[in-house]
C-alpha atoms as a PDB file:
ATOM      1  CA  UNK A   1     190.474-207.666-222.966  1.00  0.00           C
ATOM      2  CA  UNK A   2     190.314-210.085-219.753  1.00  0.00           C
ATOM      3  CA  UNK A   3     190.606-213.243-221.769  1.00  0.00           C
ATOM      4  CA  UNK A   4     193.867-215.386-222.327  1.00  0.00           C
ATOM      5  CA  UNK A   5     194.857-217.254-224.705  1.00  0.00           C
ATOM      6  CA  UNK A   6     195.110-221.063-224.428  1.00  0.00           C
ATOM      7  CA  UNK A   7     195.596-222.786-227.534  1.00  0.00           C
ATOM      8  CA  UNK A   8     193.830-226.027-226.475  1.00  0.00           C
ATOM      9  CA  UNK A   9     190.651-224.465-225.012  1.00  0.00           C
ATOM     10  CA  UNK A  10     187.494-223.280-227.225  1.00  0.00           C
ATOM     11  CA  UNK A  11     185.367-220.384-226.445  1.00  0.00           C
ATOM     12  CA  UNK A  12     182.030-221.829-225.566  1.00  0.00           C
ATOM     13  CA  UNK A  13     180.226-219.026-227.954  1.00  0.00           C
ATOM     14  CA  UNK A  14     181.302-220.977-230.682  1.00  0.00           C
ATOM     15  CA  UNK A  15     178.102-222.081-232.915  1.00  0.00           C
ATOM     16  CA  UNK A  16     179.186-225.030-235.072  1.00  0.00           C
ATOM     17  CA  UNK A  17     183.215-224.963-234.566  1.00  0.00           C
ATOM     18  CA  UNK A  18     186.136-224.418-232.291  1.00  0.00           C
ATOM     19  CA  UNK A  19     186.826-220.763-231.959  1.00  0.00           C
ATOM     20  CA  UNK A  20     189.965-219.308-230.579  1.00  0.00           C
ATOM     21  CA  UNK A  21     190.483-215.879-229.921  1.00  0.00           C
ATOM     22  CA  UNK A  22     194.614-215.088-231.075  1.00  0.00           C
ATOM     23  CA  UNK A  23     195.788-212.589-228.210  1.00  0.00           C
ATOM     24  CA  UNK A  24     199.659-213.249-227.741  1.00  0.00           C
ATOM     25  CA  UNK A  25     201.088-215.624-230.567  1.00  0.00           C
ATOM     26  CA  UNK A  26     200.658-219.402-231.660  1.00  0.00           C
ATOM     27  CA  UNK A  27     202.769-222.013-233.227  1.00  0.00           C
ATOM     28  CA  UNK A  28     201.725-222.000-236.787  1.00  0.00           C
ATOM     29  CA  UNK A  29     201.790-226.041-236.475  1.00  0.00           C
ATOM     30  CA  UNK A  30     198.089-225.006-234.149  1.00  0.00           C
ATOM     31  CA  UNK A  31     196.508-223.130-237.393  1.00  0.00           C
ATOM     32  CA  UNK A  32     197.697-226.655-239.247  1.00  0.00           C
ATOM     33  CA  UNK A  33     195.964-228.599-236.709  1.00  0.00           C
ATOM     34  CA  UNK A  34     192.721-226.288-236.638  1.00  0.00           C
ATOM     35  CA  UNK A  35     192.974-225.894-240.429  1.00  0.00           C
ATOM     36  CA  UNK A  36     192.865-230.239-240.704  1.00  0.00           C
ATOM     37  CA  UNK A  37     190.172-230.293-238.258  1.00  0.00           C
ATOM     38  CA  UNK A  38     187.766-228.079-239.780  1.00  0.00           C
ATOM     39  CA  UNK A  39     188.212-227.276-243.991  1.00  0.00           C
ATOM     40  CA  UNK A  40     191.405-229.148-244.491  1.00  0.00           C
ATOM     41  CA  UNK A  41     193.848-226.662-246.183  1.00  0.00           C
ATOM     42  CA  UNK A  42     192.385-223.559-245.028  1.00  0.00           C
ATOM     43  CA  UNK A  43     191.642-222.015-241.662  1.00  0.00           C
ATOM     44  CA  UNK A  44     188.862-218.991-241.668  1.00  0.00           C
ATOM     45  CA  UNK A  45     190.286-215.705-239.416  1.00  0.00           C
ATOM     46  CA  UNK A  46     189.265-212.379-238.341  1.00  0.00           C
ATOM     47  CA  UNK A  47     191.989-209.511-237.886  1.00  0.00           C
ATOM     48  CA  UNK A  48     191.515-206.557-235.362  1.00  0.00           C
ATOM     49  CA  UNK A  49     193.828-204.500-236.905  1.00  0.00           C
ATOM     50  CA  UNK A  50     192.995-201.629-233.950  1.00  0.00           C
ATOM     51  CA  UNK A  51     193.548-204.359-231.324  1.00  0.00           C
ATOM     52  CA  UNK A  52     196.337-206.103-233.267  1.00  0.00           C
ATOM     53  CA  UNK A  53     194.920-209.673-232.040  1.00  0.00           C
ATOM     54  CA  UNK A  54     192.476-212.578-234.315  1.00  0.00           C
ATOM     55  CA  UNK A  55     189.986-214.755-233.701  1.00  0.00           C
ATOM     56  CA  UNK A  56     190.469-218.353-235.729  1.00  0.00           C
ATOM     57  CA  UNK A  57     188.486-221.227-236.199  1.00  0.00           C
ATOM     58  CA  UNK A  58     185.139-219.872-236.878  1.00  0.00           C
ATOM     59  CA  UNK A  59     182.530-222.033-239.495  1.00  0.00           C
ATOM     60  CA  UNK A  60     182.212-218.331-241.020  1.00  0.00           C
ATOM     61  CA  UNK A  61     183.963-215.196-240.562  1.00  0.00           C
ATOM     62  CA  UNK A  62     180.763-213.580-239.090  1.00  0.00           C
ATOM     63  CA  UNK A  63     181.317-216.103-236.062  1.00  0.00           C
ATOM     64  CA  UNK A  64     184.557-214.600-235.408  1.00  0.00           C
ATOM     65  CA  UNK A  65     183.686-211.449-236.158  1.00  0.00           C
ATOM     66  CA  UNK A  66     180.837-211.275-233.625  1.00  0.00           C
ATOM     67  CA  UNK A  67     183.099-212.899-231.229  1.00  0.00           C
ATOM     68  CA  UNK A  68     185.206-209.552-231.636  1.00  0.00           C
ATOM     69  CA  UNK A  69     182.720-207.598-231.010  1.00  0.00           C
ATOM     70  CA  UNK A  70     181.080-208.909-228.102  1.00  0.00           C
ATOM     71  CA  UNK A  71     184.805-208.578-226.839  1.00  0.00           C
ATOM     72  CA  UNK A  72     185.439-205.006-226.846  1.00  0.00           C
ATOM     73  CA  UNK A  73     186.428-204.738-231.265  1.00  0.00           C
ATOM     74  CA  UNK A  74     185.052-201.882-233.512  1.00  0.00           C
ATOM     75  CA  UNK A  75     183.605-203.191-236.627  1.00  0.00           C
ATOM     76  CA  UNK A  76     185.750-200.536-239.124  1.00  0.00           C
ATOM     77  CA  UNK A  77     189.076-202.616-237.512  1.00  0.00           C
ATOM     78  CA  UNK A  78     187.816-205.710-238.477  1.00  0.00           C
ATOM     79  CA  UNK A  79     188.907-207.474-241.601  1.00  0.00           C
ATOM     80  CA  UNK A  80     188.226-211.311-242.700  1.00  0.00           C
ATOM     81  CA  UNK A  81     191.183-213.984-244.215  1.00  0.00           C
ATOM     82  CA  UNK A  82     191.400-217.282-244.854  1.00  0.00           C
ATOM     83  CA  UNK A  83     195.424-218.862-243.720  1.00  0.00           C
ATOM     84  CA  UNK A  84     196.268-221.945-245.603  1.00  0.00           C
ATOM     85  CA  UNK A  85     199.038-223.272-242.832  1.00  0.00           C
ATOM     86  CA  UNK A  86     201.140-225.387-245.171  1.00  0.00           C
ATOM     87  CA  UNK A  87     201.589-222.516-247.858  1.00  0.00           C
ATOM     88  CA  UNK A  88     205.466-221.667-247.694  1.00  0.00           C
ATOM     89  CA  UNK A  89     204.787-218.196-249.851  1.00  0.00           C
ATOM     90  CA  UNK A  90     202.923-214.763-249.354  1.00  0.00           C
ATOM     91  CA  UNK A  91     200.068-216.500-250.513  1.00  0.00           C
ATOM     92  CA  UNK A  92     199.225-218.517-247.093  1.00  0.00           C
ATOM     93  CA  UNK A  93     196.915-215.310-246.735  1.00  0.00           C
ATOM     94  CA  UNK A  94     194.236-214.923-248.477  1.00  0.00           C
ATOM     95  CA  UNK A  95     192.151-211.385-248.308  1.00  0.00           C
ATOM     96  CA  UNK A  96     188.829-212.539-249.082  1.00  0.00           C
ATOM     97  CA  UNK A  97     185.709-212.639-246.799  1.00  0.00           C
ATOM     98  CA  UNK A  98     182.059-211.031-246.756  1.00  0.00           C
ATOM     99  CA  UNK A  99     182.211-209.479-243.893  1.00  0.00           C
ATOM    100  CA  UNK A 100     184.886-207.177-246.298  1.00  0.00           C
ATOM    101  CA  UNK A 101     182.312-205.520-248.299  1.00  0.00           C
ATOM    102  CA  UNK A 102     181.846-202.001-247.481  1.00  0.00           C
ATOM    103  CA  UNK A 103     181.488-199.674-249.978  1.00  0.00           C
ATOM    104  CA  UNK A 104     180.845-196.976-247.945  1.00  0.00           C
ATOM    105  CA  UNK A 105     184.246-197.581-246.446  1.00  0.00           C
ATOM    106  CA  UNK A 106     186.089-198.007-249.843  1.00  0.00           C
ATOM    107  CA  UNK A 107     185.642-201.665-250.196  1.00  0.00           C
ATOM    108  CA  UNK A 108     183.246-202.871-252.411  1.00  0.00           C
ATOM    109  CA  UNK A 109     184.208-206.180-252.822  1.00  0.00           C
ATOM    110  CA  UNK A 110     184.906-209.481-250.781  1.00  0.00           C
ATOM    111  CA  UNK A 111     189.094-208.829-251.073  1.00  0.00           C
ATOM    112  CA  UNK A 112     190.509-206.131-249.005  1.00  0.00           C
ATOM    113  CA  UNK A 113     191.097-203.693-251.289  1.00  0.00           C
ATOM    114  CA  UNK A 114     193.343-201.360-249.520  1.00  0.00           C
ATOM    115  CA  UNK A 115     197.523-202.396-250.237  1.00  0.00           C
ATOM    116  CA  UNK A 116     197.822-200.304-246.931  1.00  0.00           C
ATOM    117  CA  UNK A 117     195.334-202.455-245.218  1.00  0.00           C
ATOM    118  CA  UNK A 118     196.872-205.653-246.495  1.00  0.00           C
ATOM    119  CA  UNK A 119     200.305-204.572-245.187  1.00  0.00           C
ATOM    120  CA  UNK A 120     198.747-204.182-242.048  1.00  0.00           C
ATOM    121  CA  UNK A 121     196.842-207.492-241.708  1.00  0.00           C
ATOM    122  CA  UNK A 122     200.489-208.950-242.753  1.00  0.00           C
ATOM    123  CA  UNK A 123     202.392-207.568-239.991  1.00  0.00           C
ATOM    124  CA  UNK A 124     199.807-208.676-237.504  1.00  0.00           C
ATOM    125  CA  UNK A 125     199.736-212.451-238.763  1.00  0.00           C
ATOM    126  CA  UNK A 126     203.425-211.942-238.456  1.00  0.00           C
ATOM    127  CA  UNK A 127     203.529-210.937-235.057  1.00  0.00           C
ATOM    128  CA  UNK A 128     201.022-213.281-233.902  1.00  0.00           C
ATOM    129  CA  UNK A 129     201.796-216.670-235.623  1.00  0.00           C
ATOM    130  CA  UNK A 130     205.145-218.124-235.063  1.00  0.00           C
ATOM    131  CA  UNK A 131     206.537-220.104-237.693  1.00  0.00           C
END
């Protein structure tokens, strides 16, 4: 992927919001600051869990999502969250999003289903948002 990361600039694509593609990691103090901007608490992201990278800041997950793709993502790789910031515990990540349902995948519902898949989606928040 040719673009960088800059956490103050937004990706002109962007319909209604600020998004910003997550390629090498952030302060967690930047999701805070997106978070307050836009719903308050909560911050809406898309994982590439083949890429390992996110897009943040989208309206809806389908912005980010489309963002992805346009940049090089598969669809089966992409899963949707929601980060609340200010949460100390597990729970700051929240596995819910429609761009999740696919039944013919295994995932009928909104939540990601899979514990696997969670785990995964965990380890690349970790990796990619710094305390």
């Amino acid at each position: 992927m040719s673009v960088s990361n800059t956490s103050d600039a937004a990706v002109d694509s962007a319909p209604m919001s600020s998004l910003e593609p997550v390629l090498r990691p952030i302060p967690r103090a930047r999701l805070n600051e997106l978070a307050e901007s836009g719903f308050g608490d909560m911050i809406k992201a898309v994982v590439d869990c083949g890429r390992r990278v996110m897009v943040v800041g989208g309206e809806l997950h389908a912005d980010e999502e489309q963002w992805l793709l346009e940049n090089g993502s598969q669809q089966a790789d992409l899963w949707g969250i929601n980060l609340y910031p200010a949460e100390t515990s597990d729970d700051w990540i929240e596995f819910d999003s429609m761009i999740n349902v696919r039944p013919s995948r295994g995932n009928p519902s909104r939540r990601v289903e899979s514990q696997e898949t969670q785990r995964l989606i965990r380890s690349i928040v970790a990796e990619l948002v710094q305390p």
